[in-house]
Protein backbone atom coordinates (compact mmCIF):
# COMPACT_ATOMS: atom_id res chain seq x y z
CA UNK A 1 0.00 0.00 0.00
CA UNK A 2 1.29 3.10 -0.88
CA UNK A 3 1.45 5.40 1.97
CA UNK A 4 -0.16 9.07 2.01
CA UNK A 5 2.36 12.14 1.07
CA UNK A 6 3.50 14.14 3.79
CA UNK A 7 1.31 17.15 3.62
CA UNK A 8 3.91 19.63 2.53
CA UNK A 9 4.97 18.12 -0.29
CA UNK A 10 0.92 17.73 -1.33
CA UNK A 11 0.39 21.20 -0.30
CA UNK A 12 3.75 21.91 -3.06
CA UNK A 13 1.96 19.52 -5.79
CA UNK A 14 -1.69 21.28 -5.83
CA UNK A 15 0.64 24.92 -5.68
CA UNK A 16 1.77 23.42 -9.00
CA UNK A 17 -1.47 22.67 -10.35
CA UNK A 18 -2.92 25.91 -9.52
CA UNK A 19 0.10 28.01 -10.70
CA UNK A 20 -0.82 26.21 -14.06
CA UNK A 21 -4.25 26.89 -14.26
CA UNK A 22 -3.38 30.61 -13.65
CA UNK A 23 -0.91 30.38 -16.51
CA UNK A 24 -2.86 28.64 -18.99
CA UNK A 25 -6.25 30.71 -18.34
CA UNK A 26 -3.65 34.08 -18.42
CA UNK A 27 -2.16 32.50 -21.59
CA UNK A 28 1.04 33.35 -20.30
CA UNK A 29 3.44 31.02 -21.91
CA UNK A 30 6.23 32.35 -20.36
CA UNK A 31 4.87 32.26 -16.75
CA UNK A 32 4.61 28.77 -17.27
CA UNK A 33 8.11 28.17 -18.35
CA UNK A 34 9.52 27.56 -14.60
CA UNK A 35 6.89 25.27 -13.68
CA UNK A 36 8.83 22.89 -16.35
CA UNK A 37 12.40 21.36 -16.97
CA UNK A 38 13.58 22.54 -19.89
CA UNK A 39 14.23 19.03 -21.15
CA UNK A 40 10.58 17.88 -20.31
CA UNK A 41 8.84 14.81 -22.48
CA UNK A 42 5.12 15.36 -22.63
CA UNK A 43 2.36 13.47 -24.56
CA UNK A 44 0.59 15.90 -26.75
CA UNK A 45 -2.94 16.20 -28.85
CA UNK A 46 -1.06 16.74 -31.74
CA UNK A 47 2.44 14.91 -31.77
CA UNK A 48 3.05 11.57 -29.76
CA UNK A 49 5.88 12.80 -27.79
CA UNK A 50 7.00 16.26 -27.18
CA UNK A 51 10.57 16.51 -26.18
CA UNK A 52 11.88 20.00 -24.58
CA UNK A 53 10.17 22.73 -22.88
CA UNK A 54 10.06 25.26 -25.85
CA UNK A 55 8.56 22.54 -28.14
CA UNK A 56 5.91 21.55 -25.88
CA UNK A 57 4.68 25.36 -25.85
CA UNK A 58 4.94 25.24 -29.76
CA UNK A 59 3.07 21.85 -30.43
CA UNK A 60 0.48 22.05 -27.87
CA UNK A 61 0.58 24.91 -25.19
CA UNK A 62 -0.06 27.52 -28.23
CA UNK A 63 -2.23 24.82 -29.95
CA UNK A 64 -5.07 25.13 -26.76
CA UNK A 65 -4.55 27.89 -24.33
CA UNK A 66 -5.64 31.13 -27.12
CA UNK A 67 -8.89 28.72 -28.18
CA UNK A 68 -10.18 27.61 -24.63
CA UNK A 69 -11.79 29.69 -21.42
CA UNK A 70 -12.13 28.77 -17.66
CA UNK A 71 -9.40 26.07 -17.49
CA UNK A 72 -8.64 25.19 -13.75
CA UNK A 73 -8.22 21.80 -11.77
CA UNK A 74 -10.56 20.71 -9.43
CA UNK A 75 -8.06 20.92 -6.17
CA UNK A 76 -10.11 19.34 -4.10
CA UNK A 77 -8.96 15.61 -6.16
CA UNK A 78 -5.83 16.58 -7.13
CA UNK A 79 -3.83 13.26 -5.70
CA UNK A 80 0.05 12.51 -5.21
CA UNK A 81 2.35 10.00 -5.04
CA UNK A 82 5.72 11.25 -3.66
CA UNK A 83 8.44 8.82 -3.34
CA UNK A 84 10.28 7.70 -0.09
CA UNK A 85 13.53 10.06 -0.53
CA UNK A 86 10.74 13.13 -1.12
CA UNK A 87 12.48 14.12 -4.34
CA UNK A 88 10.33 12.85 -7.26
CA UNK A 89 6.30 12.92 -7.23
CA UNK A 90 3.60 11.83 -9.35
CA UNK A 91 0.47 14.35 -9.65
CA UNK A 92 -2.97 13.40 -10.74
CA UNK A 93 -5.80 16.00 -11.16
CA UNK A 94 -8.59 16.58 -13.35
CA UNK A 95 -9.33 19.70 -15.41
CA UNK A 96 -12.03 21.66 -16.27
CA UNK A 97 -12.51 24.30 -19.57
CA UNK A 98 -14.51 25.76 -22.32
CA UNK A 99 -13.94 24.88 -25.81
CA UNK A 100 -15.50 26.52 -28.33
CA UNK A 101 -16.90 25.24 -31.72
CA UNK A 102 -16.31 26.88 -35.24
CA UNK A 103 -20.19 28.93 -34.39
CA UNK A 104 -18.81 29.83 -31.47
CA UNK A 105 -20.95 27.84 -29.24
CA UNK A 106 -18.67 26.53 -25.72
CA UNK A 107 -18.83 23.26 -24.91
CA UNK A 108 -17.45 21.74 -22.04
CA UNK A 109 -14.16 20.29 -21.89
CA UNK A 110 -13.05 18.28 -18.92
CA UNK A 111 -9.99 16.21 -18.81
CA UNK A 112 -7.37 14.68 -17.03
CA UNK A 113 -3.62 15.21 -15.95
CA UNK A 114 -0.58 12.97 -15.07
CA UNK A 115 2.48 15.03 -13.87
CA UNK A 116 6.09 13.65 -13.26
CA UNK A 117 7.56 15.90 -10.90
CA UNK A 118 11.23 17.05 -9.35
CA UNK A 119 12.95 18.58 -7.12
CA UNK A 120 16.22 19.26 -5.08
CA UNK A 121 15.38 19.47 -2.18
CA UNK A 122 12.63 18.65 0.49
CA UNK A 123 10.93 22.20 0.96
CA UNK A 124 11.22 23.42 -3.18
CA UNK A 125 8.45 23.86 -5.38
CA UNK A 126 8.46 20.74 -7.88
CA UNK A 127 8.65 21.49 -11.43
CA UNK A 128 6.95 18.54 -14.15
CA UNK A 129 9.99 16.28 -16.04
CA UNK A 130 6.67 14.90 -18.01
CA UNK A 131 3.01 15.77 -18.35
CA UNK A 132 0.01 13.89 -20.08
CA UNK A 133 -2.80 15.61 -20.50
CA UNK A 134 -5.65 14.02 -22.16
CA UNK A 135 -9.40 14.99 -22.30
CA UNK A 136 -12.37 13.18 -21.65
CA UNK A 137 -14.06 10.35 -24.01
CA UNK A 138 -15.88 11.92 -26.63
CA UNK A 139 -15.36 15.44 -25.78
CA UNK A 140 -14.18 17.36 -29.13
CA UNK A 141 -10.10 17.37 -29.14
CA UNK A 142 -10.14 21.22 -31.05
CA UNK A 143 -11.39 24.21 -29.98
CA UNK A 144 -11.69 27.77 -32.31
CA UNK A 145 -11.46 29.61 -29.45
CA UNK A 146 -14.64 32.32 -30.37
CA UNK A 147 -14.64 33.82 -26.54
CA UNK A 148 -17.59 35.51 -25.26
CA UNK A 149 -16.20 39.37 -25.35
């Protein structure tokens, strides 16, 4: 059985979470770059693997952040694994957002994440070595991003 993180280290894994919601809903790509290693690997909507930082904010970040509204996680379920030495984490949460369709008409557009995450030290912030990020079964994987003024 996998025992329950230290609260700290939780507390450091929904911070993450909820620094990214206020990055992606701010579309501020560059506020998001310290929340990942530059040499990150992510799964992506449109390319299997995304290797690098900068490349993940070209294939995908700037692919869905401009075309989507109201994303944030649902803290209350966000769940961790943190390993023994405190160093190396695995975050779980699911999202919520607004996709849009080419009328213009939102739709909603739940989904889930799986974060790898690192640190130093006991104490630091973590910062994601891989993310997944998928949406929901048979919710529409593109959005045209026609906001409500």
């Amino acid at each position: 059985m996998i025992a329950p993180p230290d609260p700290d280290d939780l507390e450091r894994v929904k911070k993450w979470f909820r620094r990214l919601s206020e990055q992606v809903q701010a579309v501020d790509f560059a506020g998001a770059h310290p929340l990942f290693a530059e040499d990150m690997i992510a799964f992506g909507t449109f390319e299997n693997f995304i290797t690098g930082r900068e490349a993940a904010e070209r294939a995908q970040w700037r692919n869905v952040w401009p075309v989507t509204s109201g994303f944030r996680f649902r803290e209350d379920d966000i769940r961790a694994i943190v390993s023994p030495d405190r160093l190396t984490a695995i975050g779980m949460g699911v999202f919520d957002s607004t996709g849009y369709q080419e009328d213009g008409t939102p739709y909603e557009r739940p989904g889930r994440t799986t974060v790898a995450l690192s640190r130093r030290r006991i104490g630091e912030d973590w910062v994601a070595d891989h993310t997944h990020m998928s949406l929901f079964r048979d919710v529409p994987s593109r959005s045209f991003g026609h906001k409500p003024g």
